[in-house]
PDB file of N, CA and C in Angstrom:
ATOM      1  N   UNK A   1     149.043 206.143  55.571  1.00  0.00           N
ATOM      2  CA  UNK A   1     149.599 204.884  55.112  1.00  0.00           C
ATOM      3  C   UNK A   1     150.685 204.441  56.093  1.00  0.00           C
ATOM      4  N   UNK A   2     150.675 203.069  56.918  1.00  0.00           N
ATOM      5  CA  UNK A   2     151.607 202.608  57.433  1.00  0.00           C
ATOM      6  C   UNK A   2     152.607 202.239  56.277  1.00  0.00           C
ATOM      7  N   UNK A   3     153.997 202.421  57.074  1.00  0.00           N
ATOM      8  CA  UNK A   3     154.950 201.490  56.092  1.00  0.00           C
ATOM      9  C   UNK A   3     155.750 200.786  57.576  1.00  0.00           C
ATOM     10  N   UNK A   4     155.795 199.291  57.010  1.00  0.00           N
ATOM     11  CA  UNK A   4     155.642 198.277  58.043  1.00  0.00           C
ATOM     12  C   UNK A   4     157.050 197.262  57.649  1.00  0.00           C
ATOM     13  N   UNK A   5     157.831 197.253  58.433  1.00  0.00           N
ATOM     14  CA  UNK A   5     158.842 196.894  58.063  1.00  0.00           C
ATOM     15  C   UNK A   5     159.464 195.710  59.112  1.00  0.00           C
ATOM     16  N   UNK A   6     159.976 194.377  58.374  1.00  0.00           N
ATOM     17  CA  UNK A   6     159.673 193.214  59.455  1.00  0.00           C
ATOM     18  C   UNK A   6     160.694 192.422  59.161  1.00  0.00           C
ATOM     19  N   UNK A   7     160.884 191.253  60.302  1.00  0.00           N
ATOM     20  CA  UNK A   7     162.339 190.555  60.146  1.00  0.00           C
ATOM     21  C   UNK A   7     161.748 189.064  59.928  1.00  0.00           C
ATOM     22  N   UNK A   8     162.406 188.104  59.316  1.00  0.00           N
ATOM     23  CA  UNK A   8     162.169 186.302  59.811  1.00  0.00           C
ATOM     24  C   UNK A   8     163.365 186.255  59.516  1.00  0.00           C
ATOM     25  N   UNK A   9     163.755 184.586  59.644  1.00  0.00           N
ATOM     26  CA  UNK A   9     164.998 183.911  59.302  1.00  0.00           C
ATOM     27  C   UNK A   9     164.646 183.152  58.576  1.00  0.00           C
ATOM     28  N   UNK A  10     165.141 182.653  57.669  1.00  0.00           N
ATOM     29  CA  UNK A  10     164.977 181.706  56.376  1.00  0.00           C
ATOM     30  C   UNK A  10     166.077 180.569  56.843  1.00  0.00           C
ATOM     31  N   UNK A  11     165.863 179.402  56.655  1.00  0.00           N
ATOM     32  CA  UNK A  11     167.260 178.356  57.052  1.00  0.00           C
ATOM     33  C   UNK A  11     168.097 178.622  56.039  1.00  0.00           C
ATOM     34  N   UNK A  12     169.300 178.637  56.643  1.00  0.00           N
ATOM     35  CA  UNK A  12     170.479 178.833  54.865  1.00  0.00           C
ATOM     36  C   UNK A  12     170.203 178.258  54.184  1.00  0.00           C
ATOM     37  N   UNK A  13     170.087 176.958  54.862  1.00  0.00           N
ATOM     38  CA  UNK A  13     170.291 175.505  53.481  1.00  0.00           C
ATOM     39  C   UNK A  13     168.985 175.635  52.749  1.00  0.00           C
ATOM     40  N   UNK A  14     167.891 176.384  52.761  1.00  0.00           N
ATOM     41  CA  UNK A  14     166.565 176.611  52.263  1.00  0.00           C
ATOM     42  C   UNK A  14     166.266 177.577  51.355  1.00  0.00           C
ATOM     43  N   UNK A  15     167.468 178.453  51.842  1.00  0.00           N
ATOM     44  CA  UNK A  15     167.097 180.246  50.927  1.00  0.00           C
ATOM     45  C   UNK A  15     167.059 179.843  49.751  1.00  0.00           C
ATOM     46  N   UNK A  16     167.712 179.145  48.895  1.00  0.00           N
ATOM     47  CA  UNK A  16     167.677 179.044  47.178  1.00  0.00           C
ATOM     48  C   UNK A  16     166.057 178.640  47.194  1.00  0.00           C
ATOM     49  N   UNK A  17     165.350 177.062  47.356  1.00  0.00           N
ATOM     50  CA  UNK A  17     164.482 177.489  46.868  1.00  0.00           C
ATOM     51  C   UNK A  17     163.904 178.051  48.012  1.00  0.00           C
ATOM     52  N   UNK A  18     163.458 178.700  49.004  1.00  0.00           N
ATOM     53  CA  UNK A  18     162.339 180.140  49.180  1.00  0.00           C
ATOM     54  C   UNK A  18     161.985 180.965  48.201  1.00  0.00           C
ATOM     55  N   UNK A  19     163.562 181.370  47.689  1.00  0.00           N
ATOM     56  CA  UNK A  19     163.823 182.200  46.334  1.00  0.00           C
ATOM     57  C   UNK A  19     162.622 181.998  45.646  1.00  0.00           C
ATOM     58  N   UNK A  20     163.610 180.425  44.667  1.00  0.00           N
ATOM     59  CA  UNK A  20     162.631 179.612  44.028  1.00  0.00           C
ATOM     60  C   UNK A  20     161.027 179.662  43.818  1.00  0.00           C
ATOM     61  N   UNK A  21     160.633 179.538  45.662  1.00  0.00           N
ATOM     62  CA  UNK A  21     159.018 179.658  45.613  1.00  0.00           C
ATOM     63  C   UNK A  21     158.572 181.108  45.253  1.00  0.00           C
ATOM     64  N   UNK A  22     159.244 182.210  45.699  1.00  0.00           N
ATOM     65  CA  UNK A  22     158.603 183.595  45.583  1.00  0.00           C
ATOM     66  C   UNK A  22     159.058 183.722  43.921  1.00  0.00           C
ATOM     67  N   UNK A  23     159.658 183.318  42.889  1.00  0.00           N
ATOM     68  CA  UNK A  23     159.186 183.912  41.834  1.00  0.00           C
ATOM     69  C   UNK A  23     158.418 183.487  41.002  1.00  0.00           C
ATOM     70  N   UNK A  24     157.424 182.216  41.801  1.00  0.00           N
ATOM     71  CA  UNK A  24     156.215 182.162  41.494  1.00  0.00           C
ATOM     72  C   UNK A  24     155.260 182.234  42.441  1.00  0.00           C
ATOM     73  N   UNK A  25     154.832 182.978  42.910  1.00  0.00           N
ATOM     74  CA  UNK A  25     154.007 183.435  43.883  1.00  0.00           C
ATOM     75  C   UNK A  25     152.679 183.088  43.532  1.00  0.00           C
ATOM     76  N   UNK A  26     151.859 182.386  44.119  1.00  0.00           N
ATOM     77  CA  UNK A  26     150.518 181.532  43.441  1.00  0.00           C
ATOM     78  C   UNK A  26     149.569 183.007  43.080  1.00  0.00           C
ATOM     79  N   UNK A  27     148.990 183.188  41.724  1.00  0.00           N
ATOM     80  CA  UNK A  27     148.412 184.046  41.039  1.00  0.00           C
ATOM     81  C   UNK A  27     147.064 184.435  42.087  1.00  0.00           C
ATOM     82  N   UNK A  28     146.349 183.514  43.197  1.00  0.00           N
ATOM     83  CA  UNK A  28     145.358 183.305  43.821  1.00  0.00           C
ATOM     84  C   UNK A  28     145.891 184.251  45.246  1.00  0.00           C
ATOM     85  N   UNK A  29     147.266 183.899  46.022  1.00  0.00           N
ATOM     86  CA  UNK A  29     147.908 184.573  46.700  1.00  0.00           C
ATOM     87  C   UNK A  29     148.305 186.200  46.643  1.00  0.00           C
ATOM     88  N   UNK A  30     148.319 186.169  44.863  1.00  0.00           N
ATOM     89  CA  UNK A  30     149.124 187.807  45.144  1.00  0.00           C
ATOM     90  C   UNK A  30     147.755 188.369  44.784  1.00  0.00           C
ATOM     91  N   UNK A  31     146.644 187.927  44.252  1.00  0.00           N
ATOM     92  CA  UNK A  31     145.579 189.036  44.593  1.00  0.00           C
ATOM     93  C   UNK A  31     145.086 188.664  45.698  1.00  0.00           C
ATOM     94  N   UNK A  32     145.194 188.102  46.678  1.00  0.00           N
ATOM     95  CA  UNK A  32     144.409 188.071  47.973  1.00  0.00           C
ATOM     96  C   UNK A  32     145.155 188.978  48.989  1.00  0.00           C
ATOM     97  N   UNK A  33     146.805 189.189  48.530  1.00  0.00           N
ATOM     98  CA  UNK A  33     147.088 189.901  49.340  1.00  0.00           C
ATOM     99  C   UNK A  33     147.277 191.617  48.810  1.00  0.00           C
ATOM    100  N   UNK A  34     146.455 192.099  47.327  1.00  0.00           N
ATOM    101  CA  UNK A  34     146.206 193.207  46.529  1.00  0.00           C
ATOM    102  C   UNK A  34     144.883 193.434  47.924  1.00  0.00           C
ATOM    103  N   UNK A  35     143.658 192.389  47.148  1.00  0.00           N
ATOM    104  CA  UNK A  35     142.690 192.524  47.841  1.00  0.00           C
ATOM    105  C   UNK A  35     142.482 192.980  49.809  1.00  0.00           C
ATOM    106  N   UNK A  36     143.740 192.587  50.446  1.00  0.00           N
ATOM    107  CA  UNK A  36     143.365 193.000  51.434  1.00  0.00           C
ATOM    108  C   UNK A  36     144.012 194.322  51.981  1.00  0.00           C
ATOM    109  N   UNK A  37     145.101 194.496  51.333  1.00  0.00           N
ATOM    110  CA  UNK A  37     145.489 195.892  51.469  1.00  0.00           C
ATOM    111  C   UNK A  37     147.049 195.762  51.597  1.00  0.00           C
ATOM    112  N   UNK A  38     147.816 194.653  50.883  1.00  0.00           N
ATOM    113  CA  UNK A  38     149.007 194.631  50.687  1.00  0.00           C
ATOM    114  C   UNK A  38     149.994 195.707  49.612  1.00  0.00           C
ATOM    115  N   UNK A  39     150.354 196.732  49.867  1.00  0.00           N
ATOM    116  CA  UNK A  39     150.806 197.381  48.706  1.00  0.00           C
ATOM    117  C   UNK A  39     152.459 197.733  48.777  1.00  0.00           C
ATOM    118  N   UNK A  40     152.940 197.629  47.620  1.00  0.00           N
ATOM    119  CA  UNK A  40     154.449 197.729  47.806  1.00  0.00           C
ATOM    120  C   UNK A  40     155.019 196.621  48.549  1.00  0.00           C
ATOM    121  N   UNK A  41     154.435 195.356  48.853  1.00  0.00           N
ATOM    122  CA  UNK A  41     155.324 194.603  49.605  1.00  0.00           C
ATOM    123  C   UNK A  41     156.528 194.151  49.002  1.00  0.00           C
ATOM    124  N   UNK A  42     157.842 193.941  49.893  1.00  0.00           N
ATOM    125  CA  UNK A  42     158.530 193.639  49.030  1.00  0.00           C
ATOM    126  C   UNK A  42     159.002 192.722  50.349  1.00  0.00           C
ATOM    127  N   UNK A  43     160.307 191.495  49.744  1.00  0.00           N
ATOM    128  CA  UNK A  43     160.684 190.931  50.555  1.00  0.00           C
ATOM    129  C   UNK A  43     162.180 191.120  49.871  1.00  0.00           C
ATOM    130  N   UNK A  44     163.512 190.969  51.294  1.00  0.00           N
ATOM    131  CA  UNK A  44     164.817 190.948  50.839  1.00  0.00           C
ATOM    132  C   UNK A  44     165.219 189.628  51.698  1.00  0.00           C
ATOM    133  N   UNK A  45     166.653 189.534  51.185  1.00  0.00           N
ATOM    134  CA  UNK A  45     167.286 188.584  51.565  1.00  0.00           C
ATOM    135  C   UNK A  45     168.864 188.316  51.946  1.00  0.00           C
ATOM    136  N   UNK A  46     169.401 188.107  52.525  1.00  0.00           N
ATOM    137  CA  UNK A  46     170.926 188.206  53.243  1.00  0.00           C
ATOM    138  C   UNK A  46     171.758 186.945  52.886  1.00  0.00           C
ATOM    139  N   UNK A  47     172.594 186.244  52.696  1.00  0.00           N
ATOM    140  CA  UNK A  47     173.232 184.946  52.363  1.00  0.00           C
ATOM    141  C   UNK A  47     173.003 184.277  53.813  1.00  0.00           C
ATOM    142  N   UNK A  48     172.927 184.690  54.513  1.00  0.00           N
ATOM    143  CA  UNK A  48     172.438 183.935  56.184  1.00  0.00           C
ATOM    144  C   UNK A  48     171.335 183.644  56.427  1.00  0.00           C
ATOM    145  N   UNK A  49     170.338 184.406  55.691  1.00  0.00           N
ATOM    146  CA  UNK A  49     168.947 183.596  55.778  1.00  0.00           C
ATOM    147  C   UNK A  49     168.177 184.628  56.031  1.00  0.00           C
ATOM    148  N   UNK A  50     168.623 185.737  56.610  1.00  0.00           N
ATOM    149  CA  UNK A  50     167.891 186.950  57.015  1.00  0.00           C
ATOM    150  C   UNK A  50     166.957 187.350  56.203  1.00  0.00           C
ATOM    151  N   UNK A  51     165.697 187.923  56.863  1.00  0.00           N
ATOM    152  CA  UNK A  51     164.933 187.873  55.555  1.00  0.00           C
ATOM    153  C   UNK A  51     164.535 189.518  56.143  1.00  0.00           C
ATOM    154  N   UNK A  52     164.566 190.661  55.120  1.00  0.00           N
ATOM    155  CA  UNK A  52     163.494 191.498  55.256  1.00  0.00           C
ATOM    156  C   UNK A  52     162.734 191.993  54.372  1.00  0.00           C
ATOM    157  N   UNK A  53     161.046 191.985  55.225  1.00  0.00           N
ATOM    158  CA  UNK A  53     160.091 192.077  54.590  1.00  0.00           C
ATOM    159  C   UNK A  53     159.361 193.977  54.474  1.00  0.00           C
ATOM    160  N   UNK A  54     159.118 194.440  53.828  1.00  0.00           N
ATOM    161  CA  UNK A  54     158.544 195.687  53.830  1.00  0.00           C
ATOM    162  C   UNK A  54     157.328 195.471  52.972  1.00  0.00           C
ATOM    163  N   UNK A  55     156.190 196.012  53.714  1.00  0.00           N
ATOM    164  CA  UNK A  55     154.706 196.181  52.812  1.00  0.00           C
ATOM    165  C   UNK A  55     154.419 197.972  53.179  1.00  0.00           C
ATOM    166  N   UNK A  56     153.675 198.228  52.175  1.00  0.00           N
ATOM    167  CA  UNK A  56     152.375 199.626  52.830  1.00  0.00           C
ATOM    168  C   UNK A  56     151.246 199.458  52.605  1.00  0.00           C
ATOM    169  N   UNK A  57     150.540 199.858  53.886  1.00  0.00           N
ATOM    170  CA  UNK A  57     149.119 199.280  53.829  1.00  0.00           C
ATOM    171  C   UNK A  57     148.534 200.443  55.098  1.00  0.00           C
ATOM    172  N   UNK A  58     147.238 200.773  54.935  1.00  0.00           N
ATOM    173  CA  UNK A  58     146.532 201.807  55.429  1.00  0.00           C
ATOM    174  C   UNK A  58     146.299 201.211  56.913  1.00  0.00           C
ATOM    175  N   UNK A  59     146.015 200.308  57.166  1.00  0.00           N
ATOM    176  CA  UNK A  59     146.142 199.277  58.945  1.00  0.00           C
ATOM    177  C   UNK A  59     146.526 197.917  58.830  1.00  0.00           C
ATOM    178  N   UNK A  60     147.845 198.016  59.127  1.00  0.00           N
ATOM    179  CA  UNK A  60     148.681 196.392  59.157  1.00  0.00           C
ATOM    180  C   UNK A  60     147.873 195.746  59.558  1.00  0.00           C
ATOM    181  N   UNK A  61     146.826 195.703  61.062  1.00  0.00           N
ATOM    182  CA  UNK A  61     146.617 194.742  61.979  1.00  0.00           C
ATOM    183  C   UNK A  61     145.408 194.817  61.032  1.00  0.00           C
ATOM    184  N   UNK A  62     144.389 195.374  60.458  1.00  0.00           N
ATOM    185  CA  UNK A  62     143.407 194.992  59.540  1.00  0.00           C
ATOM    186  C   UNK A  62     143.958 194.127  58.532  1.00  0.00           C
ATOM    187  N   UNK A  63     144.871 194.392  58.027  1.00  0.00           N
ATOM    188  CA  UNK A  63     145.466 193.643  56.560  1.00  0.00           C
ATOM    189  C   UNK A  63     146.044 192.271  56.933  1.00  0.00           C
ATOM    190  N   UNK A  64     146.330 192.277  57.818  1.00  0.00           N
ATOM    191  CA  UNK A  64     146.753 190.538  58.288  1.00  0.00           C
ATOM    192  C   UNK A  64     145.251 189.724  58.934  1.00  0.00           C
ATOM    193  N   UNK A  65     144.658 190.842  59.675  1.00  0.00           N
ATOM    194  CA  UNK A  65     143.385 189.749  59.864  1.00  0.00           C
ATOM    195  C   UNK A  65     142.570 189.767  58.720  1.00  0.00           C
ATOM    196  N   UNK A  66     142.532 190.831  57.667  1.00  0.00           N
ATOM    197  CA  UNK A  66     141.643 189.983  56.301  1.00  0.00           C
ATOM    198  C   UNK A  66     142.503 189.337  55.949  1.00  0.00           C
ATOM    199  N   UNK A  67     143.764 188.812  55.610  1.00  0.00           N
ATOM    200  CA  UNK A  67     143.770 187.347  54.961  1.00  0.00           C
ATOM    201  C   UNK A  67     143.999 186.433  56.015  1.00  0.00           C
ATOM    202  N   UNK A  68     143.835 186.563  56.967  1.00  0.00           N
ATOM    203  CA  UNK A  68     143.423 185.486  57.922  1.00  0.00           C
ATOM    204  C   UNK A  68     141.417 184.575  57.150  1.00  0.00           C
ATOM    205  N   UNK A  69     141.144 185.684  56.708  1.00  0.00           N
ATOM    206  CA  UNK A  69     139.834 185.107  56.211  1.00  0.00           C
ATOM    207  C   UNK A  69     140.129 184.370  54.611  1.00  0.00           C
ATOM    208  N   UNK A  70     140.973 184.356  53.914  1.00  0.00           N
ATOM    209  CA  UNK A  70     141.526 183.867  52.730  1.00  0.00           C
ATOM    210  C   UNK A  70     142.161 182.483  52.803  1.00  0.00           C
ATOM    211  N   UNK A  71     141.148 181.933  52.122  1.00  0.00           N
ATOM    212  CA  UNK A  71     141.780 179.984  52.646  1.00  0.00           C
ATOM    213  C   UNK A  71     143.178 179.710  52.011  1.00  0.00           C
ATOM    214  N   UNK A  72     143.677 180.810  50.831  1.00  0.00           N
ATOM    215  CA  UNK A  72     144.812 180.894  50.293  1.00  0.00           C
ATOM    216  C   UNK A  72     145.658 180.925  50.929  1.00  0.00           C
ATOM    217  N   UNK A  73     145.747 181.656  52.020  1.00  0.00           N
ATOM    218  CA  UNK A  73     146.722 182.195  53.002  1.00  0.00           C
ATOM    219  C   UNK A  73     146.893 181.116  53.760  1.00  0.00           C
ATOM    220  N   UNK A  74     146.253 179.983  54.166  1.00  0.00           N
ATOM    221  CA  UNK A  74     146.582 179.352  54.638  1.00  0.00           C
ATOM    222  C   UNK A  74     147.416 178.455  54.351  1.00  0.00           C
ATOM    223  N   UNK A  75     146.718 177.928  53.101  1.00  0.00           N
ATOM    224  CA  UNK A  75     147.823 177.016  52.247  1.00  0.00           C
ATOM    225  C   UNK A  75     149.156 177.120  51.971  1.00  0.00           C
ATOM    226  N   UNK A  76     149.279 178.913  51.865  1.00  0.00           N
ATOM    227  CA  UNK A  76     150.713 179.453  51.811  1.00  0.00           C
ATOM    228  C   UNK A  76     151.162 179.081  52.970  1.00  0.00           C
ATOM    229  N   UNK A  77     150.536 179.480  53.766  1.00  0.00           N
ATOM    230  CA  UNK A  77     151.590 179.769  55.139  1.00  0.00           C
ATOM    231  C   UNK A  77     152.134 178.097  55.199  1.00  0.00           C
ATOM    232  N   UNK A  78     151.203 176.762  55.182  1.00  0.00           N
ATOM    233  CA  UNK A  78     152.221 176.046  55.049  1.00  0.00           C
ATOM    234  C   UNK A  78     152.159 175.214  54.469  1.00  0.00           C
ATOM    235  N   UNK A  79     152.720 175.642  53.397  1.00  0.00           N
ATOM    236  CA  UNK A  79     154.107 175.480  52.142  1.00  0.00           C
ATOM    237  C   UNK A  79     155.236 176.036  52.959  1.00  0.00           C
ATOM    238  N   UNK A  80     155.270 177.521  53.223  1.00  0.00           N
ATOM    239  CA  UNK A  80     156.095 178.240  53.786  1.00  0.00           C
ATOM    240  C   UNK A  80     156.930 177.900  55.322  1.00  0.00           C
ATOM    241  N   UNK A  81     156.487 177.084  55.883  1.00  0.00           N
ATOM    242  CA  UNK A  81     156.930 177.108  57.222  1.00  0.00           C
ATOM    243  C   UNK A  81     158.060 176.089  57.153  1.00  0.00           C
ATOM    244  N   UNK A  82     158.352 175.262  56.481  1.00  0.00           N
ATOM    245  CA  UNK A  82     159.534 174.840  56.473  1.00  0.00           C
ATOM    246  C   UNK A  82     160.500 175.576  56.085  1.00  0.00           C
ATOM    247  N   UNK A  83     160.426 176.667  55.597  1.00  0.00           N
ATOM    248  CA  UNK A  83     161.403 177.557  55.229  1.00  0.00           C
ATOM    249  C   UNK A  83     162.046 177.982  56.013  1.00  0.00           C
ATOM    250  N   UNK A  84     161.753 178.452  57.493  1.00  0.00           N
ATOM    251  CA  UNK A  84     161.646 179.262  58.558  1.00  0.00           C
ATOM    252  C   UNK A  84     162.419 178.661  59.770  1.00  0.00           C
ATOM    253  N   UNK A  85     163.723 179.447  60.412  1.00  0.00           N
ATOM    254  CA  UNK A  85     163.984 179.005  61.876  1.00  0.00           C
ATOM    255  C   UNK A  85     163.214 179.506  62.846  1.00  0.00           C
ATOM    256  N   UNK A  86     163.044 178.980  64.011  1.00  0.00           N
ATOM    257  CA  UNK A  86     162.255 180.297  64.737  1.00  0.00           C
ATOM    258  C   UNK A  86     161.019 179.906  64.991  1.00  0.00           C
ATOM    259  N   UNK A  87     159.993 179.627  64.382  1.00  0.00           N
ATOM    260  CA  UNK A  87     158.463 179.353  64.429  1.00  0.00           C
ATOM    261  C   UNK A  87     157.614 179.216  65.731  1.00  0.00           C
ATOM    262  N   UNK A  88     159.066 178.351  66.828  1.00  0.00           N
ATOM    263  CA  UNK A  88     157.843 177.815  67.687  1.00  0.00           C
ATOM    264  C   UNK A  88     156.224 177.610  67.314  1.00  0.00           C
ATOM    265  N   UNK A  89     156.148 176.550  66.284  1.00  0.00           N
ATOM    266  CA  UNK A  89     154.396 176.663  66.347  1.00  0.00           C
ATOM    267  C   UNK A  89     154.242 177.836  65.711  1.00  0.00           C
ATOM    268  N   UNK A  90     154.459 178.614  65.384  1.00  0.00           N
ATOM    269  CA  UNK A  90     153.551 179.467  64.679  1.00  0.00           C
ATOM    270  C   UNK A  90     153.811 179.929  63.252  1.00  0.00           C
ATOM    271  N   UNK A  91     152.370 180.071  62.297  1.00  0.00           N
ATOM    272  CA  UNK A  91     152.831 180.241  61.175  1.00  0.00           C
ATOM    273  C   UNK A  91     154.029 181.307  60.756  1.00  0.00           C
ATOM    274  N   UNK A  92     154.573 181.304  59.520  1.00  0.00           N
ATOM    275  CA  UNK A  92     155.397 182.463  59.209  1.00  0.00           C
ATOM    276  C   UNK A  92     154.865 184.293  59.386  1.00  0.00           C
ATOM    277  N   UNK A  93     153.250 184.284  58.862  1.00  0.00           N
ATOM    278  CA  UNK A  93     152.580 185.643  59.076  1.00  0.00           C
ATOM    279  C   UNK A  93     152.428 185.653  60.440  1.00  0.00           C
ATOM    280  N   UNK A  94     152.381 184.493  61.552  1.00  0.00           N
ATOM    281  CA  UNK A  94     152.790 185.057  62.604  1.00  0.00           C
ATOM    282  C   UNK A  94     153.438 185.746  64.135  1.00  0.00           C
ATOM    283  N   UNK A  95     154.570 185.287  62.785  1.00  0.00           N
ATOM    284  CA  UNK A  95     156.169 185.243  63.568  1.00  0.00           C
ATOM    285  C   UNK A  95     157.161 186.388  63.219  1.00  0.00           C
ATOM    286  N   UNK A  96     156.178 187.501  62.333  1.00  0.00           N
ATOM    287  CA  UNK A  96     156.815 188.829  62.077  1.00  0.00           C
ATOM    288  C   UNK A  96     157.195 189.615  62.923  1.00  0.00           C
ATOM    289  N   UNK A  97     158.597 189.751  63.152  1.00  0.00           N
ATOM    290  CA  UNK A  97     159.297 190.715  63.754  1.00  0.00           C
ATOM    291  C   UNK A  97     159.242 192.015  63.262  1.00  0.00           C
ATOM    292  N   UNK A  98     158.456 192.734  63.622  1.00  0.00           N
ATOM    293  CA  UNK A  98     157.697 194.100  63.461  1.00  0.00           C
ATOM    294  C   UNK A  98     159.206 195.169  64.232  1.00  0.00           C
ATOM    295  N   UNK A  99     159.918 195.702  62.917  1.00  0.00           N
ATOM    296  CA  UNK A  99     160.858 197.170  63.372  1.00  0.00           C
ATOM    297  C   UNK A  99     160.087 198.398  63.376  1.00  0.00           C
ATOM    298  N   UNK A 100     160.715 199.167  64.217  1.00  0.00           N
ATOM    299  CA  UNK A 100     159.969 200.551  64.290  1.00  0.00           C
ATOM    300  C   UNK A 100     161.042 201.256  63.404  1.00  0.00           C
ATOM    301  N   UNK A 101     159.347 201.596  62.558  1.00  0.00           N
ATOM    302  CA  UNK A 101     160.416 202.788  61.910  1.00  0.00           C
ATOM    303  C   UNK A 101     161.089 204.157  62.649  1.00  0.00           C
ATOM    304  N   UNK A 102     162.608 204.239  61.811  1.00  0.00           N
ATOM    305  CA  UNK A 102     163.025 205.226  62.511  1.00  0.00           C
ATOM    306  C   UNK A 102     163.230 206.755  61.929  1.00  0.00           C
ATOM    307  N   UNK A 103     163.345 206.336  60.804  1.00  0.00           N
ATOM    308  CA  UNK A 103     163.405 207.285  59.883  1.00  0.00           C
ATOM    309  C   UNK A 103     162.584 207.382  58.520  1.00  0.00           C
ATOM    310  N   UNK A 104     161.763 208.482  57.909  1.00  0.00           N
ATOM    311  CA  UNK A 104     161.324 208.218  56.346  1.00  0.00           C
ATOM    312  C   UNK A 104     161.506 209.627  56.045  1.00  0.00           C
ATOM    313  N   UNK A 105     162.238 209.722  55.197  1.00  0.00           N
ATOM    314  CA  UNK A 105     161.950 210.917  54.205  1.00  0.00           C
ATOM    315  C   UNK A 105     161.187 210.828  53.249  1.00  0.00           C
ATOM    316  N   UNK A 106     160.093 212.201  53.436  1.00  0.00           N
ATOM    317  CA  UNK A 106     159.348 212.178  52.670  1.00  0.00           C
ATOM    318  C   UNK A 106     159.294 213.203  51.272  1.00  0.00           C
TER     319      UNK A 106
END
């Protein structure tokens, strides 16, 4: 099991609703991302906008290209991109700042 741990920026003036949007997460979205091998994801948040994201999933780079095949995912991604500093052009799934893990106790 990877555990995959990742950075974005959220605009300040935006974080309330981002919030907002994730505690309704479209019912179509959170099983597409069950279905492709999203487990434990969680997302955090900083008063600056910082956002970190943690999922576990058996192959990240498989689990982002199946919902690349999910027309859901698209729709999310933008809703989502106004949320976001940073983007240059590219959606939010793929503008993840991927940390190496450094440590896990197991």
């Amino acid at each position: 099991m990877q555990r995959i741990g990742f950075i974005l920026k959220v605009k300040q003036e935006k974080l309330e609703e981002y919030k907002e949007a994730h505690r309704n997460v479209w019912p179509e979205m959170r099983q597409a991302l069950s279905e492709t091998g999203w487990t434990n994801y969680s997302l955090f948040a900083r008063p600056d906008g910082t956002l970190f994201g943690y999922v576990e999933t058996p192959d990240f780079e498989k689990a982002k290209a199946d919902m690349e095949t999910k027309p859901v995912n698209a729709r999310w991604q933008a809703a989502m991109g106004e949320f976001f500093e940073g983007l240059e052009g590219k959606r939010p799934d793929e503008s993840f700042f991927v940390l190496e893990e450094v440590f896990h106790l197991d």
